[in-house]
N, C-alpha and C. Protein backbone atom coordinates (compact mmCIF):
# COMPACT_ATOMS: atom_id res chain seq x y z
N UNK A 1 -7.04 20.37 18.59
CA UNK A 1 -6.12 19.27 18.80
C UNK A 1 -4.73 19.72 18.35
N UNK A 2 -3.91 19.46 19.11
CA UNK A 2 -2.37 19.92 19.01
C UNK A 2 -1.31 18.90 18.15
N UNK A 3 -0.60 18.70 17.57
CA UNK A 3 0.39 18.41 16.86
C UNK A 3 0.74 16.99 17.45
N UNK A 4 1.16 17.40 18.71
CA UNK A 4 1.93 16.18 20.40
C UNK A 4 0.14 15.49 20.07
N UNK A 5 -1.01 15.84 20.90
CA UNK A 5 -1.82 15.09 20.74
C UNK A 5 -2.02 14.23 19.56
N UNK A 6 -1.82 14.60 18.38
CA UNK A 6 -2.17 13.76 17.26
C UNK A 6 -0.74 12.33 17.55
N UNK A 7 0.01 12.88 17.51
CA UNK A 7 1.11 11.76 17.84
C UNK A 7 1.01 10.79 19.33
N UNK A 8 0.44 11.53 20.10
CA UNK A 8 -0.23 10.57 21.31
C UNK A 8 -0.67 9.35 21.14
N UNK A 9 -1.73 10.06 20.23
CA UNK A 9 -3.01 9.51 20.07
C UNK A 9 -2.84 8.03 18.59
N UNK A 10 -1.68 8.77 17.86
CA UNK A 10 -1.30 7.19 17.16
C UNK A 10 -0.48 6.38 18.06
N UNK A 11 0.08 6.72 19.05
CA UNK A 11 1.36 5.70 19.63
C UNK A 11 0.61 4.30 20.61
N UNK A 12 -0.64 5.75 21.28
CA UNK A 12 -1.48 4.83 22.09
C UNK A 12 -2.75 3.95 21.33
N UNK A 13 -3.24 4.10 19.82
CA UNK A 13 -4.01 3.51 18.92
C UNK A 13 -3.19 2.56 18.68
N UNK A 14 -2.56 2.32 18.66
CA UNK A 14 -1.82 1.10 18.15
C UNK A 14 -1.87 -0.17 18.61
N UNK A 15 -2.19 -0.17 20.19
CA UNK A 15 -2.34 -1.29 21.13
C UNK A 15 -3.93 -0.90 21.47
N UNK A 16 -3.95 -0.06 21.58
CA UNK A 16 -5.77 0.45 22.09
C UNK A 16 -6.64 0.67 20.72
N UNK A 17 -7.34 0.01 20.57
CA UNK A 17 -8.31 0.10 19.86
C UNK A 17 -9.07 1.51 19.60
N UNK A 18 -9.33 1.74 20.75
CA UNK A 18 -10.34 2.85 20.84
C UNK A 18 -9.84 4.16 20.53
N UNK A 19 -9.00 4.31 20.72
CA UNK A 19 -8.07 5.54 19.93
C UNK A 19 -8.00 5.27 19.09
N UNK A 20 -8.60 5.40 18.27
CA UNK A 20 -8.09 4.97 16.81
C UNK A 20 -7.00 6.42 16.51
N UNK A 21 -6.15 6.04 15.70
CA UNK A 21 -5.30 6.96 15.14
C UNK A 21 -5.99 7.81 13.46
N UNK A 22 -6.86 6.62 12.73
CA UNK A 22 -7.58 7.17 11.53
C UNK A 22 -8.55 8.65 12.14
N UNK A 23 -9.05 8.08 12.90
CA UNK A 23 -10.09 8.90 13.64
C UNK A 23 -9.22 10.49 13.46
N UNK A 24 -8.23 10.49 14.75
CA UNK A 24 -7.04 11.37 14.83
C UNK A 24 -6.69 12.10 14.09
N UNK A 25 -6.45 11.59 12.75
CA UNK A 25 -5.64 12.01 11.70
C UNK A 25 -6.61 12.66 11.22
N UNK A 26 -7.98 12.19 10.52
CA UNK A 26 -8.98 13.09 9.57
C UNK A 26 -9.62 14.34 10.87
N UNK A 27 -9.74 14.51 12.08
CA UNK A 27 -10.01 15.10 13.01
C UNK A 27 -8.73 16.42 12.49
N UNK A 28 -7.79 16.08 12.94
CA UNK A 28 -6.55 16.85 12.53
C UNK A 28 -6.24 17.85 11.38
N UNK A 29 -6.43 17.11 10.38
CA UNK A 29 -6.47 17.78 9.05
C UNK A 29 -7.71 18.88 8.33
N UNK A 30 -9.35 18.03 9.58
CA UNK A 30 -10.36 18.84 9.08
C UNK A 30 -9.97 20.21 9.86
N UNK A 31 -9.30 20.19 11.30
CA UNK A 31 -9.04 21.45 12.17
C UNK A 31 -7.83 22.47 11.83
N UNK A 32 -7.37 21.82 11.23
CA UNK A 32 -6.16 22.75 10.89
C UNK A 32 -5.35 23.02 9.68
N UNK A 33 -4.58 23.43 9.22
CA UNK A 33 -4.10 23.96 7.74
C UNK A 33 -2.42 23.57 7.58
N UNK A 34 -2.45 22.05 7.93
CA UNK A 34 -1.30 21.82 7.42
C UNK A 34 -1.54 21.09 6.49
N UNK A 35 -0.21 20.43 5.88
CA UNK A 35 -0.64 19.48 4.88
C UNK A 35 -0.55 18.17 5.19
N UNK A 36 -1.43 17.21 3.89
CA UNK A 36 -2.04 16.09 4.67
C UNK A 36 -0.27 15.06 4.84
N UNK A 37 0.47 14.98 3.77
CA UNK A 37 1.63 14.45 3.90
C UNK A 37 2.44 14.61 5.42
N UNK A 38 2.41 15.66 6.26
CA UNK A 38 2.70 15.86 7.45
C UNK A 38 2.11 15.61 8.62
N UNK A 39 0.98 15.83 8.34
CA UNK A 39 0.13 14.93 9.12
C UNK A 39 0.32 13.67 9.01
N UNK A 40 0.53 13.02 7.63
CA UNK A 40 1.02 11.39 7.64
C UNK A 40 2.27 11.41 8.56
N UNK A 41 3.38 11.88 8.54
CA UNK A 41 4.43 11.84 8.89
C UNK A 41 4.48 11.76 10.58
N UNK A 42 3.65 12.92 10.96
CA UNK A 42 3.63 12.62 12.78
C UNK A 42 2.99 11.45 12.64
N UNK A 43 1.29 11.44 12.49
CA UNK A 43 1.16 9.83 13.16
C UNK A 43 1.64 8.47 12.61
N UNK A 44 2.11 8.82 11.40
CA UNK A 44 3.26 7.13 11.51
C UNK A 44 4.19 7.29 12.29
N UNK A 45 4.60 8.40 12.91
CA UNK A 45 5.99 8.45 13.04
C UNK A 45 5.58 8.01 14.65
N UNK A 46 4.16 8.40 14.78
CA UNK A 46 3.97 7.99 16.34
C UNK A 46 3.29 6.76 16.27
N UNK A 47 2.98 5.80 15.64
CA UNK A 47 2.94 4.11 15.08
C UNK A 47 4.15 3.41 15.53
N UNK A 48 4.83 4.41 14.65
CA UNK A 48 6.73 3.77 14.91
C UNK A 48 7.27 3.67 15.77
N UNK A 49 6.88 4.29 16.74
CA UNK A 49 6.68 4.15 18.48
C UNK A 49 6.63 3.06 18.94
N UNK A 50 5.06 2.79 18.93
CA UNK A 50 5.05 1.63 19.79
C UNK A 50 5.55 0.38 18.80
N UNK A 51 5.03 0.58 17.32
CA UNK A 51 5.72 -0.82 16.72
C UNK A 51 6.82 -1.43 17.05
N UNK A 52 7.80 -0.34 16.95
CA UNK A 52 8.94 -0.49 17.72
C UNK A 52 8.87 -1.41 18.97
N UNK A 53 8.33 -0.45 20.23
CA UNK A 53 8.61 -1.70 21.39
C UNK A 53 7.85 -2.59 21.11
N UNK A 54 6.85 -2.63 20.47
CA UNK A 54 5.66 -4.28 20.41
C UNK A 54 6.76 -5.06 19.42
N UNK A 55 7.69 -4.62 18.50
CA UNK A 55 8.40 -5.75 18.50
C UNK A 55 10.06 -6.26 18.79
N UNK A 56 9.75 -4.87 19.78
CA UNK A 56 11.21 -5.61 20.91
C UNK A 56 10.48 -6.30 22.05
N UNK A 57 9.73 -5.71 22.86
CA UNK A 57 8.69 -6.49 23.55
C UNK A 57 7.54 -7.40 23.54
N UNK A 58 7.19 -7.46 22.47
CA UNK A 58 5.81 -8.05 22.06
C UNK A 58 5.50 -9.27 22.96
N UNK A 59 6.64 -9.95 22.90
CA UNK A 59 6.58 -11.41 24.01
C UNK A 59 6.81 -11.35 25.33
N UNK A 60 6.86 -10.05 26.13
CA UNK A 60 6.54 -10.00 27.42
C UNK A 60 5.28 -9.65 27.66
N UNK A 61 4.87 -8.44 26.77
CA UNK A 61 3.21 -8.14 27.00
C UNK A 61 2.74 -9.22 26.44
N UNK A 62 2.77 -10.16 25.97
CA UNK A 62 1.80 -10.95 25.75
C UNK A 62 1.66 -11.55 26.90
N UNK A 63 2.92 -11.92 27.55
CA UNK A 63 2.76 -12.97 28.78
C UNK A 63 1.85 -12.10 29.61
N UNK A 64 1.83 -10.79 29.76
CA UNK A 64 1.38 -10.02 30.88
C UNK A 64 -0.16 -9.65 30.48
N UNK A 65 -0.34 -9.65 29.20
CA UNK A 65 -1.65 -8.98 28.81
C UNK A 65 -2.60 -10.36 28.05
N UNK A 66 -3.32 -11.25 29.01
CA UNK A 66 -3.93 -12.02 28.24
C UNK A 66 -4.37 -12.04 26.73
N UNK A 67 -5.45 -10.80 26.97
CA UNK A 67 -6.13 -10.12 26.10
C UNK A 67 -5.30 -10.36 24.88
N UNK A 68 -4.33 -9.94 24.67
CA UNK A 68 -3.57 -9.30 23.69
C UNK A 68 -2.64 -10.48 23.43
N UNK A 69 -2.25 -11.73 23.75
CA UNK A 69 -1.97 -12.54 23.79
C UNK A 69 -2.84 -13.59 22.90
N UNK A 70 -4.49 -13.15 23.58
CA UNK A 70 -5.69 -14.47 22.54
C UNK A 70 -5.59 -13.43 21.15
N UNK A 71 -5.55 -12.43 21.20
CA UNK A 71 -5.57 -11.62 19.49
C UNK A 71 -4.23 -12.26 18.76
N UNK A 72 -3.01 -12.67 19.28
CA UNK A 72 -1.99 -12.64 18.57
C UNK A 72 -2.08 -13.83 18.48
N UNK A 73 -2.80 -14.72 19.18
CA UNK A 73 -2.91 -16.24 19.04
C UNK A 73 -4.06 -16.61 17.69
N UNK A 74 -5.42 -15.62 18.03
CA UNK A 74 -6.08 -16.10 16.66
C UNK A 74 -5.43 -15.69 15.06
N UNK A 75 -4.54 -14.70 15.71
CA UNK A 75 -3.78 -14.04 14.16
C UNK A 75 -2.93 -15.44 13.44
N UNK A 76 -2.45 -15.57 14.25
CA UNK A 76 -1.51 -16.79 14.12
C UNK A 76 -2.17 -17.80 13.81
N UNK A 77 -2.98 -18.18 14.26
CA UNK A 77 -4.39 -19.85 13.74
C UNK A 77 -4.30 -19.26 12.14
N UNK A 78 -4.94 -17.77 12.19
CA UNK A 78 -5.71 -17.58 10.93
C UNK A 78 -4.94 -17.39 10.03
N UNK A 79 -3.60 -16.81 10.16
CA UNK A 79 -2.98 -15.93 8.93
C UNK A 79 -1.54 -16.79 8.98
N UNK A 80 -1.17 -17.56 10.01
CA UNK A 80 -0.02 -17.96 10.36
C UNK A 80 1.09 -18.44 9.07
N UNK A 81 0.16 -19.47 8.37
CA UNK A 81 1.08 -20.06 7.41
C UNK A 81 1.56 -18.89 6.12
N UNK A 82 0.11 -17.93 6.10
CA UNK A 82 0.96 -17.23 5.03
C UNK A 82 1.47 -15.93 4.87
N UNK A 83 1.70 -16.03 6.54
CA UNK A 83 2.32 -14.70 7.08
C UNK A 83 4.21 -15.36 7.40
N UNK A 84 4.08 -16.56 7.67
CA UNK A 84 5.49 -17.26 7.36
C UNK A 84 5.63 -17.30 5.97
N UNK A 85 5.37 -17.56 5.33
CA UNK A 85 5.78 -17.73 3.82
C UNK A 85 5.94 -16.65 2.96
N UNK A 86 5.05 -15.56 3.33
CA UNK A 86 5.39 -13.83 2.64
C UNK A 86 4.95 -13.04 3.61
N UNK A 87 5.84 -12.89 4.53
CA UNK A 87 5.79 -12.23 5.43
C UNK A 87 6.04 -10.97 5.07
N UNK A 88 6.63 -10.50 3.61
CA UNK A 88 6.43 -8.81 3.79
C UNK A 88 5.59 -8.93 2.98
N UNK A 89 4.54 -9.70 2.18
CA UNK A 89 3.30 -9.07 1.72
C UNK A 89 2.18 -9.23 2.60
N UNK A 90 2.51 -9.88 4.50
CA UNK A 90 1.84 -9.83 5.00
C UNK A 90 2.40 -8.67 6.16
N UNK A 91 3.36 -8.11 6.00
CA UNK A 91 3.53 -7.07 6.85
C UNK A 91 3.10 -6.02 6.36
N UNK A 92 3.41 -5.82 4.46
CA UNK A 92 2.76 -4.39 3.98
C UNK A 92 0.57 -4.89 3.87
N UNK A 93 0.13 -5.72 4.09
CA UNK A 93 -1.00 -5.66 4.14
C UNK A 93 -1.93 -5.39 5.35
N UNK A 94 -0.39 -5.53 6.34
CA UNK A 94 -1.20 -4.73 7.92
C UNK A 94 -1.02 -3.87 7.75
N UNK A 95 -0.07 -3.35 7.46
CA UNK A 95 0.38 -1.58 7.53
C UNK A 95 -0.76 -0.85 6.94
N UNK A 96 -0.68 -1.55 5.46
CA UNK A 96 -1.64 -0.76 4.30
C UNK A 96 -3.04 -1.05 5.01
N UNK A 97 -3.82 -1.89 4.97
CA UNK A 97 -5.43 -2.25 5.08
C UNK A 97 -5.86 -2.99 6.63
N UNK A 98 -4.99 -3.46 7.56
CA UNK A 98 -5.02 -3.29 8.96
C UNK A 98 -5.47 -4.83 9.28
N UNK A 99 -5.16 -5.88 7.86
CA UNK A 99 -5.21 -7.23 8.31
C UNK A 99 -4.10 -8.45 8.03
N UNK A 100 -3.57 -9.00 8.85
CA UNK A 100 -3.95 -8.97 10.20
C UNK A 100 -3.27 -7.46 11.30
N UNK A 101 -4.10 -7.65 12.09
CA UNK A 101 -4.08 -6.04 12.83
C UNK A 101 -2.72 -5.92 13.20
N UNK A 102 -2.43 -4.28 12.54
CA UNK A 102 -0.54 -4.42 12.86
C UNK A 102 0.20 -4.06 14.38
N UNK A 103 -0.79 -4.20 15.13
CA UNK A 103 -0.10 -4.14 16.29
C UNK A 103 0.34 -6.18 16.43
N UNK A 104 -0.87 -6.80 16.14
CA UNK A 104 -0.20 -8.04 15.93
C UNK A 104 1.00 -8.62 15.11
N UNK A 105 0.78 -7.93 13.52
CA UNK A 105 2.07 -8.21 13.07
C UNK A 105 3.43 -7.49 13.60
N UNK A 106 3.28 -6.71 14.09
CA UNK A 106 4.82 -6.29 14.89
C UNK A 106 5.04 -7.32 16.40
N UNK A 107 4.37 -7.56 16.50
CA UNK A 107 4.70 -8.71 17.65
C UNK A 107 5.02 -9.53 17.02
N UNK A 108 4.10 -10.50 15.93
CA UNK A 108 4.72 -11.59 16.11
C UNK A 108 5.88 -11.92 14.72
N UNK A 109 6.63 -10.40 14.24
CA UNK A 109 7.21 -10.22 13.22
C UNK A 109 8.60 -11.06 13.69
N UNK A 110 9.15 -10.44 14.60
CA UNK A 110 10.19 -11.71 14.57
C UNK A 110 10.48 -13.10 14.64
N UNK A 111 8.99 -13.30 14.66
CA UNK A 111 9.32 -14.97 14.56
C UNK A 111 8.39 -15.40 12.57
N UNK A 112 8.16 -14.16 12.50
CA UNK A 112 7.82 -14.82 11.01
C UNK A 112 8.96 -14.67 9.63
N UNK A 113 9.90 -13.91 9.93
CA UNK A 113 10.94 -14.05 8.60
C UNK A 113 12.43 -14.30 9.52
N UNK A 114 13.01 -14.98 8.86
CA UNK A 114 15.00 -15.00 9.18
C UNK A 114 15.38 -13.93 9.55
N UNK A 115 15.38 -12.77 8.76
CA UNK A 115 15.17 -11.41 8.98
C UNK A 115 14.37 -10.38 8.91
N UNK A 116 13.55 -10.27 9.88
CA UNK A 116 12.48 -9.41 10.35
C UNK A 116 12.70 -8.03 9.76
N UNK A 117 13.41 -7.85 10.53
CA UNK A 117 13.94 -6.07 10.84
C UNK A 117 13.69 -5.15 9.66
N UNK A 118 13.21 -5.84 7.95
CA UNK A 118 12.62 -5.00 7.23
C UNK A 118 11.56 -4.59 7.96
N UNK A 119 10.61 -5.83 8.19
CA UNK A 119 9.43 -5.67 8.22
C UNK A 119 8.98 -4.17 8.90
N UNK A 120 9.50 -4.10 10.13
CA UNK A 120 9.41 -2.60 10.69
C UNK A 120 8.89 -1.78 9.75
N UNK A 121 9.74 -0.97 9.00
CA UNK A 121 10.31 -0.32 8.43
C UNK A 121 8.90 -0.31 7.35
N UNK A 122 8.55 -1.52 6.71
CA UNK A 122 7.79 -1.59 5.51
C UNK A 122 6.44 -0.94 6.33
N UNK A 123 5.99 -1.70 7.65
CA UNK A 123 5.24 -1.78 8.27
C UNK A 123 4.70 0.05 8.39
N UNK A 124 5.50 0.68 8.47
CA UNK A 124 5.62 2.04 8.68
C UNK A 124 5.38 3.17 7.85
N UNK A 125 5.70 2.25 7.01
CA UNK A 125 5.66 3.27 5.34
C UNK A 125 4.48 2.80 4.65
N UNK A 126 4.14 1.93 5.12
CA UNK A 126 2.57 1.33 4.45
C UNK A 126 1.56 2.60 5.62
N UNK A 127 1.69 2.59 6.56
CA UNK A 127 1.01 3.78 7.70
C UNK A 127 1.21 4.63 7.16
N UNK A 128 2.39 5.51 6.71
CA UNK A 128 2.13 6.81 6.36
C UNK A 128 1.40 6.78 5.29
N UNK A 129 1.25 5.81 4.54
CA UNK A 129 0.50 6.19 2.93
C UNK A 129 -0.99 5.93 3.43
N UNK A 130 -1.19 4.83 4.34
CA UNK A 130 -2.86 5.22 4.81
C UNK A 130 -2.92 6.38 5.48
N UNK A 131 -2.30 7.02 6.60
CA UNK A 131 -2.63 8.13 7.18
C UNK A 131 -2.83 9.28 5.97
N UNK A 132 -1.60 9.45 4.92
CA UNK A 132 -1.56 10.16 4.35
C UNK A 132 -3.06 10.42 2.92
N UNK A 133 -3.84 9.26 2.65
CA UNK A 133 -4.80 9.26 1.84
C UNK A 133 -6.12 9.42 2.45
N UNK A 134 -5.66 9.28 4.47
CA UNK A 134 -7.02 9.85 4.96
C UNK A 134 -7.05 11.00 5.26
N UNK A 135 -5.74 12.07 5.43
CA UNK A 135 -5.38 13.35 5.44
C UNK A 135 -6.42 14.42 4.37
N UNK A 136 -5.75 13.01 2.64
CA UNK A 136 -5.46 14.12 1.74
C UNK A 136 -7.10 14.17 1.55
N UNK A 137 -7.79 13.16 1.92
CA UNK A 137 -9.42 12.90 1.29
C UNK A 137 -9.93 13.77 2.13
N UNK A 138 -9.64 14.03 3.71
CA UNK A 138 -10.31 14.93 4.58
C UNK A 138 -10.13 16.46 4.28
N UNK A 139 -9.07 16.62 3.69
CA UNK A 139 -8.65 18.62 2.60
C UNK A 139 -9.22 18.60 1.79
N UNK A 140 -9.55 17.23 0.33
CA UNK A 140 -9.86 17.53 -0.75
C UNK A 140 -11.32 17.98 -0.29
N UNK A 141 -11.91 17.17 0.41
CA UNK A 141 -13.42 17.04 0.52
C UNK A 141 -13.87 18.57 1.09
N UNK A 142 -13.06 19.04 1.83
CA UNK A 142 -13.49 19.65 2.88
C UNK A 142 -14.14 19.48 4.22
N UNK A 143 -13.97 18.85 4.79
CA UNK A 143 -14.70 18.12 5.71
C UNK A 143 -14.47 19.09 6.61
N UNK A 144 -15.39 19.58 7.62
CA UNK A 144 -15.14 19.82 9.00
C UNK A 144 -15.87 19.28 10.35
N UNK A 145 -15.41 19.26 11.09
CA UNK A 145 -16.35 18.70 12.06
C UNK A 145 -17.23 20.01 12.65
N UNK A 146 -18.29 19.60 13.23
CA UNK A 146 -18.81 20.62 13.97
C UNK A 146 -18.07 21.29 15.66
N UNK A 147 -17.45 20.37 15.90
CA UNK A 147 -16.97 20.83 17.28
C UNK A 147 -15.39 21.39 17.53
């Protein structure tokens, strides 16, 4: 797996499930001999991607993508009130632990604080520190895959 693929593969995990980007990242680190902090760095940095347009766009794909529309709708039932009220301890708790799922909180980030536009940013840096502790656990351990 190549460098570009690992960053693919977070930009398109972000809205796609099935790519997961965790997957990606410990795949990455068991194949090759960089370090795990850099490896954090591409795939947040390819998170930061789409977070980005999901929350300059978020409200057109929703109109266009049902699917993805009923996820941002149950986020909102479930988490709504206290994702308005601390919205960056609910933006660093997607970033960090993936609830509610942060492709949802970057959508529906601008309508949860006066000023959003941290949130990004937090949203991002909470990713590199998960990418980066599934990096460093996949070197310490030694892990390799068989294939």
């Amino acid at each position: 797996m190549s460098i570009a693929t690992l960053f693919g593969i977070a930009v398109i995990g972000t809205v796609f499930w099935v790519a997961s980007p965790e997957a990606a990242v410990a795949l990455f680190a068991s194949k090759q001999q960089w370090h795990p902090l850099v490896i954090a760095a591409v795939a947040a940095g390819g998170q930061a991607v789409s977070l980005t347009l999901l929350f300059l766009f978020g409200g057109q794909l929703r109109r266009r993508w049902r699917w993805f529309d009923r996820k941002c709708e149950r986020a909102r039932e479930r988490f709504g009130d206290r994702m308005t009220r601390n919205a960056i301890v609910a933006s660093a708790a997607s970033g960090l632990i993936g609830l509610p799922p942060l492709s949802v909180a970057a959508t529906l980030a601008p309508g949860l604080a006066p000023r959003p536009v941290p949130l990004l940013p937090l949203m991002v840096g909470m990713r590199f520190i998960r990418f980066g502790v599934v990096a460093a656990l996949v070197v310490q351990w030694g892990f390799k895959w068989p294939w």
